[in-house]
Protein backbone atom coordinates (compact mmCIF):
# COMPACT_ATOMS: atom_id res chain seq x y z
CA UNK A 1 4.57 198.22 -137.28
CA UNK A 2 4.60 202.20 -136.87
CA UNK A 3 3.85 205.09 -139.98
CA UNK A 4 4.73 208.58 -140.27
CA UNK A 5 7.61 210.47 -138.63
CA UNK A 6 10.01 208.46 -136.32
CA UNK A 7 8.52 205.41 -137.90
CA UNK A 8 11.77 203.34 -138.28
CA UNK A 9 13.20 204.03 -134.85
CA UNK A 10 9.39 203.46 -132.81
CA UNK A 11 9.81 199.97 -134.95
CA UNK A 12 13.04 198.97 -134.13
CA UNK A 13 12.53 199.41 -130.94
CA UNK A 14 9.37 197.56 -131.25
CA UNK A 15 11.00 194.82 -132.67
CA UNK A 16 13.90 194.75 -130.06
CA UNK A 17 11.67 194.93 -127.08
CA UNK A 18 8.19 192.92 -127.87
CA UNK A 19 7.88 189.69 -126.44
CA UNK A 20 4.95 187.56 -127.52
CA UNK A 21 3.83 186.42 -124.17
CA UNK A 22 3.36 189.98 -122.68
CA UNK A 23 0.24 191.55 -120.58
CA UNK A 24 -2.39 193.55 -122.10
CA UNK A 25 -0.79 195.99 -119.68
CA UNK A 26 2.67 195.59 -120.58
CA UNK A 27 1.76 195.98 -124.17
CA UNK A 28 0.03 199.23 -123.65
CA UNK A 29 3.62 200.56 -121.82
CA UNK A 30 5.42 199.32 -124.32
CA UNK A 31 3.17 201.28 -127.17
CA UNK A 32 2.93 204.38 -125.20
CA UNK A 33 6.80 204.36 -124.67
CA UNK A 34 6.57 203.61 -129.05
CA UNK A 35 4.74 206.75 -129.16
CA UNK A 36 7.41 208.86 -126.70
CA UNK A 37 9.76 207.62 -128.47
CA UNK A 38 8.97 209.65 -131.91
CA UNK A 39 6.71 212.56 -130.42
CA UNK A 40 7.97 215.70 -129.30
CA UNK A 41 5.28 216.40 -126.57
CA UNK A 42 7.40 213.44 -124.06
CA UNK A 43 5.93 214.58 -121.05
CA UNK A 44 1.96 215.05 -121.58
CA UNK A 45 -0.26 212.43 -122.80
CA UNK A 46 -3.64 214.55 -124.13
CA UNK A 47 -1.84 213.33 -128.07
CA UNK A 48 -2.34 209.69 -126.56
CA UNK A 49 -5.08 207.92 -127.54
CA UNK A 50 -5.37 204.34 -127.61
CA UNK A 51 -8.05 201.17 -127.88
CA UNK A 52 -8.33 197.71 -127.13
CA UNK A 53 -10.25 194.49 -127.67
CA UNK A 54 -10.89 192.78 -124.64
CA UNK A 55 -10.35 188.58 -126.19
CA UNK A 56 -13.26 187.48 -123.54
CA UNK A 57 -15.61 189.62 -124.81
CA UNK A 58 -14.50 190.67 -128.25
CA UNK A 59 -15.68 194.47 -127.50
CA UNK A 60 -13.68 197.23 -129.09
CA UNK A 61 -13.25 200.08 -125.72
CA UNK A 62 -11.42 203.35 -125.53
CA UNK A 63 -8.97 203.33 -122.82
CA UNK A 64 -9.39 206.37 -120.43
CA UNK A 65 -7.29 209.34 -119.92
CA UNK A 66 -6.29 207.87 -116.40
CA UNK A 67 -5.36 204.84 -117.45
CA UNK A 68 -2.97 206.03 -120.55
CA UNK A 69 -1.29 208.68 -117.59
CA UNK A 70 -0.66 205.30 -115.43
CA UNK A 71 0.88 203.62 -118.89
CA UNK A 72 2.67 206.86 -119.04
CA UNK A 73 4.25 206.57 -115.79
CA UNK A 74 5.35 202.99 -116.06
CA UNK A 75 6.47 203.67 -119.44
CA UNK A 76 9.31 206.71 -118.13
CA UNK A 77 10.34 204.38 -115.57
CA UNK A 78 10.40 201.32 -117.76
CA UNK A 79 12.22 202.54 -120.65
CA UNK A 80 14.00 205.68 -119.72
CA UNK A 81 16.53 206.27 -122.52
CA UNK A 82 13.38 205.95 -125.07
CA UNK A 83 12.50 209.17 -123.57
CA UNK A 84 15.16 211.69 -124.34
């Protein structure tokens, strides 16, 4: 599920905390708070970047800056003690 440094902790967590039935949104928290969990920068998000494809319109689109900063947020307050 994750490579590189901090992979086996961002994929236990992954594994502990992934439900199949979650939001597009949710997911995007949930990865973002993946990515916090194994980076050292754990307050700024300019190392974030992240991609989706939308399933009614199978387009690949970058997500924007504001909208990783808003999974950001959610993500601190979601899963707090994956930040420290």
């Amino acid at each position: 599920i994750a490579i590189g440094a901090g992979s086996e902790q961002v994929t236990d967590f992954l594994e502990k905390t992934y439900k199949g039935d979650i939001s597009t949104a949710d997911a995007s928290v949930l990865a973002v708070a993946g990515i916090y969990l194994s980076s050292e920068d754990k307050e700024g998000t300019g190392h974030i970047r992240m991609a989706r494809i939308k399933k009614e319109t199978g387009l690949y689109e970058l997500v924007s800056g504001e909208e990783i900063v808003k999974y950001a947020g959610a993500a601190k307050e979601k899963y707090p003690q994956e930040q420290k």
